[in-house]
N, C-alpha and C. Protein backbone atom coordinates (compact mmCIF):
# COMPACT_ATOMS: atom_id res chain seq x y z
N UNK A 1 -8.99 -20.21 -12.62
CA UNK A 1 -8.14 -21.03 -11.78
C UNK A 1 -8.21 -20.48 -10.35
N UNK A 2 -8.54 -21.59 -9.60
CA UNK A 2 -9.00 -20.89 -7.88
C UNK A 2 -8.00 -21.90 -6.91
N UNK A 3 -7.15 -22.62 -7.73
CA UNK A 3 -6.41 -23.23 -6.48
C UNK A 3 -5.43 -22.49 -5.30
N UNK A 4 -5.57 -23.15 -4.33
CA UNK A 4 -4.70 -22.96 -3.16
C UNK A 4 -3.33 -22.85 -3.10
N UNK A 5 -2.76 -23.06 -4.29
CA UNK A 5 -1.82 -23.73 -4.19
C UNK A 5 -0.82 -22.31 -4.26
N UNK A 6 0.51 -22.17 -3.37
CA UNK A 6 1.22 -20.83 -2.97
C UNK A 6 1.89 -20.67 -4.79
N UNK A 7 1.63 -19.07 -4.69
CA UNK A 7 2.21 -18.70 -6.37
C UNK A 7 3.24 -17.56 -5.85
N UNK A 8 4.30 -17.21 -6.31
CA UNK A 8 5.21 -16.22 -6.60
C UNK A 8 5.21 -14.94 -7.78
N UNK A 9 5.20 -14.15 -7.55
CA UNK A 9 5.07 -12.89 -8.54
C UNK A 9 6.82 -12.68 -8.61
N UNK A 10 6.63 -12.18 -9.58
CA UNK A 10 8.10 -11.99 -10.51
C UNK A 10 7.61 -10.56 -10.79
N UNK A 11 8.63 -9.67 -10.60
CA UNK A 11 8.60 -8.21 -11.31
C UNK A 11 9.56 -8.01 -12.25
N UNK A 12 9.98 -7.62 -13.19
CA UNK A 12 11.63 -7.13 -13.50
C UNK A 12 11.07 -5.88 -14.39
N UNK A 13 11.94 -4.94 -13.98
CA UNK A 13 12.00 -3.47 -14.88
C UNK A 13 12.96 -4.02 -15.82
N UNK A 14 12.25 -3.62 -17.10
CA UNK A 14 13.13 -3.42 -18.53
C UNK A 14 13.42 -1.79 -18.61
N UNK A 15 14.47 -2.05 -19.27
CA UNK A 15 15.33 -0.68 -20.07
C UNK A 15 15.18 0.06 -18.73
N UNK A 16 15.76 -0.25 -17.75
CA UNK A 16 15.75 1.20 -16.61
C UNK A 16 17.10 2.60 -17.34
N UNK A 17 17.75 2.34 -17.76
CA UNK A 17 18.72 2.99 -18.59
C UNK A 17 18.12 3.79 -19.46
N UNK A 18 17.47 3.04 -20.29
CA UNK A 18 16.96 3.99 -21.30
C UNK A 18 16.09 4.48 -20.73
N UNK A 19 15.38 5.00 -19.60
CA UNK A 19 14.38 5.15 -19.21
C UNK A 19 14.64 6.57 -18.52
N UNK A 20 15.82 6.44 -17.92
CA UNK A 20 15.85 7.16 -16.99
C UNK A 20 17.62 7.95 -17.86
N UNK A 21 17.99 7.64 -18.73
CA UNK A 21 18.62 8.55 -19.50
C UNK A 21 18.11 8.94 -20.84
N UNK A 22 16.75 8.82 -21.24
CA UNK A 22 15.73 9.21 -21.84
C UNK A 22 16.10 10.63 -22.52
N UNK A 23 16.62 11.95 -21.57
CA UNK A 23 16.52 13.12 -21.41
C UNK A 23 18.01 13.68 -21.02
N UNK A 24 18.28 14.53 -21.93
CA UNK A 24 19.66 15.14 -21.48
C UNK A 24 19.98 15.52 -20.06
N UNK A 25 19.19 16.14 -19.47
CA UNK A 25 18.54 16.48 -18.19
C UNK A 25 18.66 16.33 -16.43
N UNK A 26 19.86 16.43 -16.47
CA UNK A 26 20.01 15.43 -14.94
C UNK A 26 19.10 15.52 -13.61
N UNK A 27 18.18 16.67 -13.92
CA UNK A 27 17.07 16.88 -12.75
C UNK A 27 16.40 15.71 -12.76
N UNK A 28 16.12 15.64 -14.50
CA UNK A 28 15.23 15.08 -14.88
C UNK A 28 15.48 13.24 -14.89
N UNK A 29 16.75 12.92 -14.97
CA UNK A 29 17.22 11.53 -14.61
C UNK A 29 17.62 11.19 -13.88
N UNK A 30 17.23 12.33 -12.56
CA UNK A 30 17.31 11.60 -11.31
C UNK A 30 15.87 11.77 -10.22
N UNK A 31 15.16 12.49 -10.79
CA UNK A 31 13.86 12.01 -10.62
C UNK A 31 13.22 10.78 -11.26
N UNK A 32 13.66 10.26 -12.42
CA UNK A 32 12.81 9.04 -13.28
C UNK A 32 13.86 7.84 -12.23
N UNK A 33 14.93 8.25 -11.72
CA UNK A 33 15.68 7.12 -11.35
C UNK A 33 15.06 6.95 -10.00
N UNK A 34 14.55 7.83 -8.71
CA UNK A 34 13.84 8.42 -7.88
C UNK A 34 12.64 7.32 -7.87
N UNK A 35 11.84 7.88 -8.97
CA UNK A 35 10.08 7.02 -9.38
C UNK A 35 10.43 5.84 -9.55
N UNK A 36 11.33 5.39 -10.20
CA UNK A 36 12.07 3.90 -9.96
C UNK A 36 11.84 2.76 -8.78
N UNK A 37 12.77 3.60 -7.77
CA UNK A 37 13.02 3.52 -6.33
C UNK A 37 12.34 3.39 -5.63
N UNK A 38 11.20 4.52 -5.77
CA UNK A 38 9.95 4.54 -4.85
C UNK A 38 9.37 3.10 -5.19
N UNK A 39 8.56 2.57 -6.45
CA UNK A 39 8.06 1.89 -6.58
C UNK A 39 8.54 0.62 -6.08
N UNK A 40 9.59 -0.01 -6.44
CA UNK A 40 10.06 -1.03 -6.08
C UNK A 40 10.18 -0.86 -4.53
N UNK A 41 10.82 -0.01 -3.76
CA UNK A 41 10.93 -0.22 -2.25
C UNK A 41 10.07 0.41 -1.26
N UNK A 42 8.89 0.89 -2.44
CA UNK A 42 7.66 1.57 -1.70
C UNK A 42 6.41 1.24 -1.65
N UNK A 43 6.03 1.31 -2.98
CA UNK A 43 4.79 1.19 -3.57
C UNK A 43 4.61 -0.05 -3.32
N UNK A 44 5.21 -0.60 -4.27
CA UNK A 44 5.00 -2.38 -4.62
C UNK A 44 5.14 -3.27 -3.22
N UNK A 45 5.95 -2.71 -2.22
CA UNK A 45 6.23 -3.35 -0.92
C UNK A 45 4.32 -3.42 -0.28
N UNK A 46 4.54 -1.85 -0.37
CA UNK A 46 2.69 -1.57 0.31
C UNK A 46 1.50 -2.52 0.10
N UNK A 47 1.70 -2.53 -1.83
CA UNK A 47 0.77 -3.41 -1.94
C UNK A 47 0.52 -4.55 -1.67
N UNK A 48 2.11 -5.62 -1.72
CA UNK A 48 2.40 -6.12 -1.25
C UNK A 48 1.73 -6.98 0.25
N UNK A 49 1.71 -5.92 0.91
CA UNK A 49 2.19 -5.98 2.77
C UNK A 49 0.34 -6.18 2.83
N UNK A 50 -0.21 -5.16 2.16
CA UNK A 50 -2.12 -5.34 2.03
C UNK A 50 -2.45 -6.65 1.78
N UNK A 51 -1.98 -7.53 0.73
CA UNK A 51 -2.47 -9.08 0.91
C UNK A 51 -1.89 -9.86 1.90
N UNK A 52 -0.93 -9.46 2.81
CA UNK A 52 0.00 -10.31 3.80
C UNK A 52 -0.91 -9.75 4.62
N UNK A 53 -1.96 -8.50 5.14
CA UNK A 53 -2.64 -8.79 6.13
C UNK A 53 -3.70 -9.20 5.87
N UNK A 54 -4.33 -9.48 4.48
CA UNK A 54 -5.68 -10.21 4.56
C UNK A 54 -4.99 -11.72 4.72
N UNK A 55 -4.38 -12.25 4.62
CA UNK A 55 -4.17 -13.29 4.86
C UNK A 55 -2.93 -14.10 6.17
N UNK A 56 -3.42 -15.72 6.06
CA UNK A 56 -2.45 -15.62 6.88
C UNK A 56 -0.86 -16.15 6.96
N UNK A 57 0.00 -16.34 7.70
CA UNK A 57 1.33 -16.60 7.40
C UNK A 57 1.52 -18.11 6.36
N UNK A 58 2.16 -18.28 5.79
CA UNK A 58 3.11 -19.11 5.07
C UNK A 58 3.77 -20.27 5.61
N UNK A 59 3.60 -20.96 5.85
CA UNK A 59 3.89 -21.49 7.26
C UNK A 59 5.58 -22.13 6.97
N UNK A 60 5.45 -22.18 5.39
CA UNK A 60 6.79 -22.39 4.45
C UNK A 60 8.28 -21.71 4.86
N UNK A 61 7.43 -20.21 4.89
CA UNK A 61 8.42 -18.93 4.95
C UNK A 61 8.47 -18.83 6.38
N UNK A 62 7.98 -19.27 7.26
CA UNK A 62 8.45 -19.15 8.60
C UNK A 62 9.58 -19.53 9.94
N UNK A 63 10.73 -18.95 9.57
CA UNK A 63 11.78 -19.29 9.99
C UNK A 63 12.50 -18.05 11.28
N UNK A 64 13.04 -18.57 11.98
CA UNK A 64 13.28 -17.68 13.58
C UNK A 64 14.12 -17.17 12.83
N UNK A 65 14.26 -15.73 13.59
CA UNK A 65 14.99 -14.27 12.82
C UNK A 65 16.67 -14.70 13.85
N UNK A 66 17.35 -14.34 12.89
CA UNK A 66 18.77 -14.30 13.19
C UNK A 66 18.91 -12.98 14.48
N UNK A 67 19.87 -14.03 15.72
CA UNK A 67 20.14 -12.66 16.78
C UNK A 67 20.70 -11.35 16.40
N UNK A 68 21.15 -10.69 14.91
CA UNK A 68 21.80 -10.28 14.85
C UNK A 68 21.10 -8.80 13.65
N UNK A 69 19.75 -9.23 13.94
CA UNK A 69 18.99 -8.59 13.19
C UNK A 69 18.09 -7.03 14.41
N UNK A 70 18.38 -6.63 13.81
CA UNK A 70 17.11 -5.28 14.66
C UNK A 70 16.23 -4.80 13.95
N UNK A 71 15.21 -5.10 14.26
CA UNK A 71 14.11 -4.29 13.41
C UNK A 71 13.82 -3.00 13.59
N UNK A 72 14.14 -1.74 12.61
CA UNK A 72 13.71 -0.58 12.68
C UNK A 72 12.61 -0.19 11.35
N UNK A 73 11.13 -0.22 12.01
CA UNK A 73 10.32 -0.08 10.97
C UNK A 73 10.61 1.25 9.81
N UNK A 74 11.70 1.79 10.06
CA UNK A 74 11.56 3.31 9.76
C UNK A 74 12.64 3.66 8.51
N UNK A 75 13.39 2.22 8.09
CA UNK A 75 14.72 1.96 7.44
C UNK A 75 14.65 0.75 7.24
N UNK A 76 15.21 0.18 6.06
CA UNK A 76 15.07 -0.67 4.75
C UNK A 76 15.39 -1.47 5.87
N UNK A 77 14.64 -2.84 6.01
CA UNK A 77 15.04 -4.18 6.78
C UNK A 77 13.94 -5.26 6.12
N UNK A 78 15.36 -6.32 5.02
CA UNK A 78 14.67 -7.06 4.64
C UNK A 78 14.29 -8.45 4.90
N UNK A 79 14.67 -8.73 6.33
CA UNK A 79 14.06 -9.53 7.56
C UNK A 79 12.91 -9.25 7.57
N UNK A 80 12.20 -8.16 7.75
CA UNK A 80 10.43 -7.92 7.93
C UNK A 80 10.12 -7.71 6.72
N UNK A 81 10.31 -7.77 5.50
CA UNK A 81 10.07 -8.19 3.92
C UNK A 81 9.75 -9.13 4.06
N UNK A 82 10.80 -10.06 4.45
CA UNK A 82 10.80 -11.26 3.82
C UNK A 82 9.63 -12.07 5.00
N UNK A 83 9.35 -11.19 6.21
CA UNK A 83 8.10 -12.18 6.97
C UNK A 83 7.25 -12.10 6.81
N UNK A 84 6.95 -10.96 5.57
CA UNK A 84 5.48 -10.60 5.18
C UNK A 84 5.40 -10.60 3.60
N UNK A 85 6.57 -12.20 3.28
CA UNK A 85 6.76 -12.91 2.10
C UNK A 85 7.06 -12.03 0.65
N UNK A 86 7.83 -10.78 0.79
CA UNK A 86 8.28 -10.01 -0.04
C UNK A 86 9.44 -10.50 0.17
N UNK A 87 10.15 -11.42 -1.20
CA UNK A 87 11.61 -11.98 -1.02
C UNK A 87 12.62 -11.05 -1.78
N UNK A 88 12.23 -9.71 -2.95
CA UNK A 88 12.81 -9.36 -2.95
C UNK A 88 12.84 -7.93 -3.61
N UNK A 89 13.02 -7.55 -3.78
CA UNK A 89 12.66 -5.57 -4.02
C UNK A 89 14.03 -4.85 -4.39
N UNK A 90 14.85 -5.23 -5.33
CA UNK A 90 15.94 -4.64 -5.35
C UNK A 90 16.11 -4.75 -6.87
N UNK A 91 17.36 -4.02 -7.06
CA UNK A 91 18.01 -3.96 -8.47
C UNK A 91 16.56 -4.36 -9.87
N UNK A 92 15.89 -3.69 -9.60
CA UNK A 92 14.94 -3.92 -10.96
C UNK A 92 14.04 -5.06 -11.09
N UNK A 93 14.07 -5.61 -9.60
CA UNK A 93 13.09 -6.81 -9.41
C UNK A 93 12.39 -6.65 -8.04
N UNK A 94 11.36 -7.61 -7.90
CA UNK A 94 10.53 -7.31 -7.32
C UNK A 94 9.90 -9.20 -7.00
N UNK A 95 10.33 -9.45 -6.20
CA UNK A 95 9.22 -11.16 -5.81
C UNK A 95 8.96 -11.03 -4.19
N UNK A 96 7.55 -11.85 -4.52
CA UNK A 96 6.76 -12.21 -3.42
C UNK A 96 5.81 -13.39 -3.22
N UNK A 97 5.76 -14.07 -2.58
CA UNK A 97 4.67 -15.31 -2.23
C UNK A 97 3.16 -15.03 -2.15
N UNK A 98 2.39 -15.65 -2.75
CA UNK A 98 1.22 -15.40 -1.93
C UNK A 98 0.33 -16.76 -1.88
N UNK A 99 -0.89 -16.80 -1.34
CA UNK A 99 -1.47 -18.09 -0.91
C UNK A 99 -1.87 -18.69 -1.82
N UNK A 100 -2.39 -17.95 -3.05
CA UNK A 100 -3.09 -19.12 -3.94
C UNK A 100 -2.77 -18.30 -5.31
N UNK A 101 -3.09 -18.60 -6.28
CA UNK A 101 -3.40 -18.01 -7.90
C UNK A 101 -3.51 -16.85 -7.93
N UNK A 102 -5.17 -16.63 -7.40
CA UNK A 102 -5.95 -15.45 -7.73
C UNK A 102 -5.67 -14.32 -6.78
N UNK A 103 -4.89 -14.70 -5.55
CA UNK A 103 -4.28 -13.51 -5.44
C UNK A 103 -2.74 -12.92 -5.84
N UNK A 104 -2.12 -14.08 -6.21
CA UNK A 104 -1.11 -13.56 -6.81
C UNK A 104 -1.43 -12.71 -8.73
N UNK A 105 -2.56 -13.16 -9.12
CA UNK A 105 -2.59 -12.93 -10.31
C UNK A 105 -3.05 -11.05 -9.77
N UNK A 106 -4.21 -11.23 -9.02
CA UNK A 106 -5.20 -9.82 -8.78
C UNK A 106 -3.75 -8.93 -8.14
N UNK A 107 -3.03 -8.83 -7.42
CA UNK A 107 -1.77 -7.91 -7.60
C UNK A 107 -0.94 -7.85 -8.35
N UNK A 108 -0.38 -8.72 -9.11
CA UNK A 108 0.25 -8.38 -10.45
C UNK A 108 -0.57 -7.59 -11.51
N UNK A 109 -1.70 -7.51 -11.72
CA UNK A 109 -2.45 -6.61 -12.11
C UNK A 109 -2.27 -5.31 -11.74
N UNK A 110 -2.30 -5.48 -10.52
CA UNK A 110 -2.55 -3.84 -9.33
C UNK A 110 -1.02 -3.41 -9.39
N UNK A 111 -0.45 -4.29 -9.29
CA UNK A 111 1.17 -3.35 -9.74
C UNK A 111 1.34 -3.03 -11.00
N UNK A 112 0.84 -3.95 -12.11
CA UNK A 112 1.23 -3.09 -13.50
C UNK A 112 0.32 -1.83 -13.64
N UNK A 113 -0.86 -1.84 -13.45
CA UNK A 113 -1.79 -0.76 -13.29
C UNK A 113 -0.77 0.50 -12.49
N UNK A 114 -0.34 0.40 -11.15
CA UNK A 114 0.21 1.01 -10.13
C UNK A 114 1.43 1.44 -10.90
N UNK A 115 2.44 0.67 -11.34
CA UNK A 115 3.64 1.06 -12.20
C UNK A 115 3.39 1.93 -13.61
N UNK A 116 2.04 1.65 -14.54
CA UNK A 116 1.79 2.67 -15.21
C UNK A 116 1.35 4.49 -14.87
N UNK A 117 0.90 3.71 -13.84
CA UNK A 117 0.14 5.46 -13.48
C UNK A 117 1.51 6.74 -12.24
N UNK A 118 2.08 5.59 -11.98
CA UNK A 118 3.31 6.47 -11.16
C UNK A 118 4.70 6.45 -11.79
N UNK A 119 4.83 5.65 -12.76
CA UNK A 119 6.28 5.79 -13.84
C UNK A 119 5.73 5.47 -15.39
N UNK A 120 4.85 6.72 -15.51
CA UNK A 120 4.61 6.39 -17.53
C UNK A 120 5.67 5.58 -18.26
N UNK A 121 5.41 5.22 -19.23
CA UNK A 121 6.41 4.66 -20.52
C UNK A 121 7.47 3.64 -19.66
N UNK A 122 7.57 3.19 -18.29
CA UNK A 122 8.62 2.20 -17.62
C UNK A 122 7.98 0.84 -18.32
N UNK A 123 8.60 -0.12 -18.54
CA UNK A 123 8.56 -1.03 -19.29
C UNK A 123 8.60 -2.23 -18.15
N UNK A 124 7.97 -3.34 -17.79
CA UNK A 124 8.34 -4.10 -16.77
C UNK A 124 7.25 -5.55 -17.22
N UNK A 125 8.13 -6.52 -17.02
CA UNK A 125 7.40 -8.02 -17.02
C UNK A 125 6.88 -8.44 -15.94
N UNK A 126 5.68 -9.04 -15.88
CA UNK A 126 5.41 -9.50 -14.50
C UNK A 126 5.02 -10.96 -14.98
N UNK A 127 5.66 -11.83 -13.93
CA UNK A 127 5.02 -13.20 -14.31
C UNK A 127 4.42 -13.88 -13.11
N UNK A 128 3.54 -14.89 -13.20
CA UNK A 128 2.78 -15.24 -11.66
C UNK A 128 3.14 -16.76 -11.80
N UNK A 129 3.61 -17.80 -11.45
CA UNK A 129 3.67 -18.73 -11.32
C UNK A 129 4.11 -19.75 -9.89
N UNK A 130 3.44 -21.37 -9.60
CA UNK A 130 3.56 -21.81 -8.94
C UNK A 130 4.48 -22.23 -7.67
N UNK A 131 3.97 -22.25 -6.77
CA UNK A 131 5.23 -22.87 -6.11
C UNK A 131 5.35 -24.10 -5.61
């Protein structure tokens, strides 16, 4: 399937609980809660942000930024998420737009790959569908 047509990626972490209270351990369940964190507001953003510069804007998602917004690249602002079509990165989910199928399918790949190798045994659905 090679159509054009804009697709959305769906993330959701299963069992973050059991995951990260796994281990009596509180070093230890707040580092798994940590690897969590990173991924969703790090990793997955990155990879993310790599197909938003091979390609180009959305013309959908393009809406003038509220006066009331400041962009500091350096601290969570999900105004510049959302212009580089990452709609959402929070609480155990993860969505984003992209231009056609095959690239929404080829990073949902690269994040489950990416989510196995930086949080073993985390459990997470990814689904790719139309928009």
């Amino acid at each position: 399937m090679t159509d054009q047509a804009y697709h959305g990626v769906w993330i959701e972490i299963r069992k973050v609980q059991d995951y990260i209270f796994d281990t009596p351990k509180l070093k230890v369940m707040l580092g798994a809660n940590s690897l969590i964190g990173e991924l969703l507001f790090q990793d997955l953003r990155e990879l993310a942000e790599s197909y938003f510069l091979m390609n180009k804007k959305i013309d959908a998602l393009q809406v003038n930024q509220p006066d009331d917004v400041t962009i500091d690249i350096d601290k969570d602002n999900p105004w510049a998420a959302f212009q580089k079509h990452i709609l959402n990165y929070f609480g155990g989910h993860f969505q984003a737009v992209f231009l056609s199928y095959d690239c929404a399918r080829n990073f949902a790949e690269k994040a489950r790959n990416l989510a196995q190798t930086k949080v073993p045994g985390l459990t997470m659905d990814c689904f790719v569908f139309p928009i």
